[in-house]
N, C-alpha and C. Protein backbone atom coordinates (compact mmCIF):
# COMPACT_ATOMS: atom_id res chain seq x y z
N UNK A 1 0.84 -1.18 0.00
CA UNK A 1 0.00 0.00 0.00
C UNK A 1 0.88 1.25 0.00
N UNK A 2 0.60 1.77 -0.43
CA UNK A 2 1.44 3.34 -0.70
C UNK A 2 1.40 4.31 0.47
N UNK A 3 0.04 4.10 1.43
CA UNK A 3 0.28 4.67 3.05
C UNK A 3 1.23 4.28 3.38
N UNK A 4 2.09 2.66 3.43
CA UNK A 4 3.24 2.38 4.15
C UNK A 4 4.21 2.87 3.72
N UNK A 5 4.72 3.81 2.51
CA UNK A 5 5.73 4.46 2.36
C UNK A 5 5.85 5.66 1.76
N UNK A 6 4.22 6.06 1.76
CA UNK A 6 4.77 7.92 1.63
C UNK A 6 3.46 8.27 2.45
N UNK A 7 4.10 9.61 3.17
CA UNK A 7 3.01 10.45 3.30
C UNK A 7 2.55 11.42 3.00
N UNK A 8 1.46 11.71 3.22
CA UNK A 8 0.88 13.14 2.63
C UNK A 8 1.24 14.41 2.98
N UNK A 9 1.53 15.41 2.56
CA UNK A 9 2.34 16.68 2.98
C UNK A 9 1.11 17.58 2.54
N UNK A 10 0.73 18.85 3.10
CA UNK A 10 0.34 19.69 2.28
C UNK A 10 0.64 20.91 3.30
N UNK A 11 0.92 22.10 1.72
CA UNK A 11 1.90 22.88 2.48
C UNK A 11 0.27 24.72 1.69
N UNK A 12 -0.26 24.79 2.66
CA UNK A 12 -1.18 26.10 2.91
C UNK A 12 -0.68 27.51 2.25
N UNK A 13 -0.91 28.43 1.38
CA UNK A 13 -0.39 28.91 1.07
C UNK A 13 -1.66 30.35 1.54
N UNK A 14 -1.21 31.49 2.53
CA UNK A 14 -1.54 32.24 2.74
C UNK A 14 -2.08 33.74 1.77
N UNK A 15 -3.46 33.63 1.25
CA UNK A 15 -3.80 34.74 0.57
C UNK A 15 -3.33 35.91 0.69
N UNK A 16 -2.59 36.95 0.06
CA UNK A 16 -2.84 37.72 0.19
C UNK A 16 -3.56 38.50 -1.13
N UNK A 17 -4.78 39.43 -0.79
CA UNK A 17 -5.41 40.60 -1.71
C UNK A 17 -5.30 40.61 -2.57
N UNK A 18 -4.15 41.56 -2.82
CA UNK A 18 -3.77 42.25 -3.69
C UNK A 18 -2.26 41.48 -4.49
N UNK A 19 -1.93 40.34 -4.33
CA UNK A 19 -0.90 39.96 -5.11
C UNK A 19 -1.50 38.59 -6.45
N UNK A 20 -0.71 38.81 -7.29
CA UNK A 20 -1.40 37.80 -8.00
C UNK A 20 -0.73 36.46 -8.17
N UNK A 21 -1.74 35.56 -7.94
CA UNK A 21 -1.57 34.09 -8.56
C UNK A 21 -1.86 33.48 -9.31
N UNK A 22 -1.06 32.30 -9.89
CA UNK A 22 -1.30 31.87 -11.06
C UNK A 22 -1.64 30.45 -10.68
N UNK A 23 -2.96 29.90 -11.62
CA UNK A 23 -3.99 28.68 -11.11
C UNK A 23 -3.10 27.58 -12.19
N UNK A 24 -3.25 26.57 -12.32
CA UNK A 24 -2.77 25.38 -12.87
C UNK A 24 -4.21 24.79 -12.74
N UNK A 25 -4.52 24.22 -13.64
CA UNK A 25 -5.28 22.40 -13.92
C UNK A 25 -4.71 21.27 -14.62
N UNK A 26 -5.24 20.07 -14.36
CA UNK A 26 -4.63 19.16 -15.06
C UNK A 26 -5.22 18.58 -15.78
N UNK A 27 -5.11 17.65 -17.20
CA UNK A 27 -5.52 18.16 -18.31
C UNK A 27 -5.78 16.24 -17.70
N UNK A 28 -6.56 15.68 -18.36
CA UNK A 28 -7.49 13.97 -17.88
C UNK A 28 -6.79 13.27 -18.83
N UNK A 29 -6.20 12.00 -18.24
CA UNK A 29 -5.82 11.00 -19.27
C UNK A 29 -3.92 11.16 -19.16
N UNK A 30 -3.51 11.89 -18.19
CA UNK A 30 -2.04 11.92 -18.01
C UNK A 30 -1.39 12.68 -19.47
N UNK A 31 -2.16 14.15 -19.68
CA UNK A 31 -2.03 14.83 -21.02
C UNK A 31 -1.08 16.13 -20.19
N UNK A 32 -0.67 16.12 -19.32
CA UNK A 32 -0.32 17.63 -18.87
C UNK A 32 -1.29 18.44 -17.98
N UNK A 33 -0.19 19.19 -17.49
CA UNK A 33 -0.93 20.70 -16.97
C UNK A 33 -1.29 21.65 -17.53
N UNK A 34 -2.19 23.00 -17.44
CA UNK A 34 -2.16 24.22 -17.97
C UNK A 34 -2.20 24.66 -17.01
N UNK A 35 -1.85 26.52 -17.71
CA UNK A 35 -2.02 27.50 -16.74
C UNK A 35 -2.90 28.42 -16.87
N UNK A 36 -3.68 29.41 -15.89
CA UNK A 36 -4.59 30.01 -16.13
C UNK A 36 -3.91 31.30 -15.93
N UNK A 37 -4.87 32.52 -16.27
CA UNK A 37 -4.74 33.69 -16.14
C UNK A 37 -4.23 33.96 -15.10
N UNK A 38 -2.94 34.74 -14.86
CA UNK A 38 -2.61 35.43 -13.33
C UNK A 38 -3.87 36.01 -12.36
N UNK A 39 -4.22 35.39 -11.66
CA UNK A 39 -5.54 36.60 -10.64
C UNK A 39 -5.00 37.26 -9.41
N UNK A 40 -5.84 38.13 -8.74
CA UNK A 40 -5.80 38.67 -7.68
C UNK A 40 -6.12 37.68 -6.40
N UNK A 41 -5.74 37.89 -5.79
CA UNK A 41 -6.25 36.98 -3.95
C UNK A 41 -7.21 37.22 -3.71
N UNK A 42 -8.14 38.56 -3.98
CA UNK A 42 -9.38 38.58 -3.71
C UNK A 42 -10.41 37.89 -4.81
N UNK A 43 -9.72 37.51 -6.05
CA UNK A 43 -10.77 36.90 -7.09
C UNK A 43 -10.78 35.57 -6.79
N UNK A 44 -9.64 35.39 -6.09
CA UNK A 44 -9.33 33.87 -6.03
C UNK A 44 -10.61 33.41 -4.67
N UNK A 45 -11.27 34.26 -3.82
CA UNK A 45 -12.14 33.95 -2.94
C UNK A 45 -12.05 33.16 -1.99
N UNK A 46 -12.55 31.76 -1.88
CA UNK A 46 -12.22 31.11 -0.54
C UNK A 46 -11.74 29.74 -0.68
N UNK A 47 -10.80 29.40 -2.15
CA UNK A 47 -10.11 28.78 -2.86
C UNK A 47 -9.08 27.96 -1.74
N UNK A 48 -9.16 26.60 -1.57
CA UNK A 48 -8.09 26.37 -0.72
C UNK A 48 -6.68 26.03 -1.71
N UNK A 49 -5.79 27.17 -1.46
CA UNK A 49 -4.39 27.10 -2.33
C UNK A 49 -3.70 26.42 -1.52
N UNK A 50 -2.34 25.76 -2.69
CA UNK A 50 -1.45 24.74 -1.95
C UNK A 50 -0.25 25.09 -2.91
C-alpha cells in the first residue's frame, strides 16, 4: 500500500489581496498541466491554495 511508504504533505499557502496568482489544472488521461490567467487573492475567494 502506498500509506506504508509515503506520506501526505500539504503545504497552505496564505492569501494575500492584492498579489497575484497563477492557477494550474490538469488536463485527464495523463495529457499535462495548464495555466490560467494570473488573478488577484481577492478573485481567487475562498479557494483552498497549496
Amino acid at each position: 500500500m502506498l500509506g506504508e511508504c509515503l506520506s501526505r504533505v500539504e503545504k497552505p499557502v496564505e492569501i494575500k489581496p492584492n498579489e497575484l496568482y497563477t492557477q494550474i489544472g490538469i488536463r485527464s488521461h495523463g495529457k499535462g498541466i495548464f495555466y490560467k490567467e494570473p488573478v488577484t487573492g481577492s478573485v481567487l475567494g475562498n479557494k483552498a491554495v497549496f
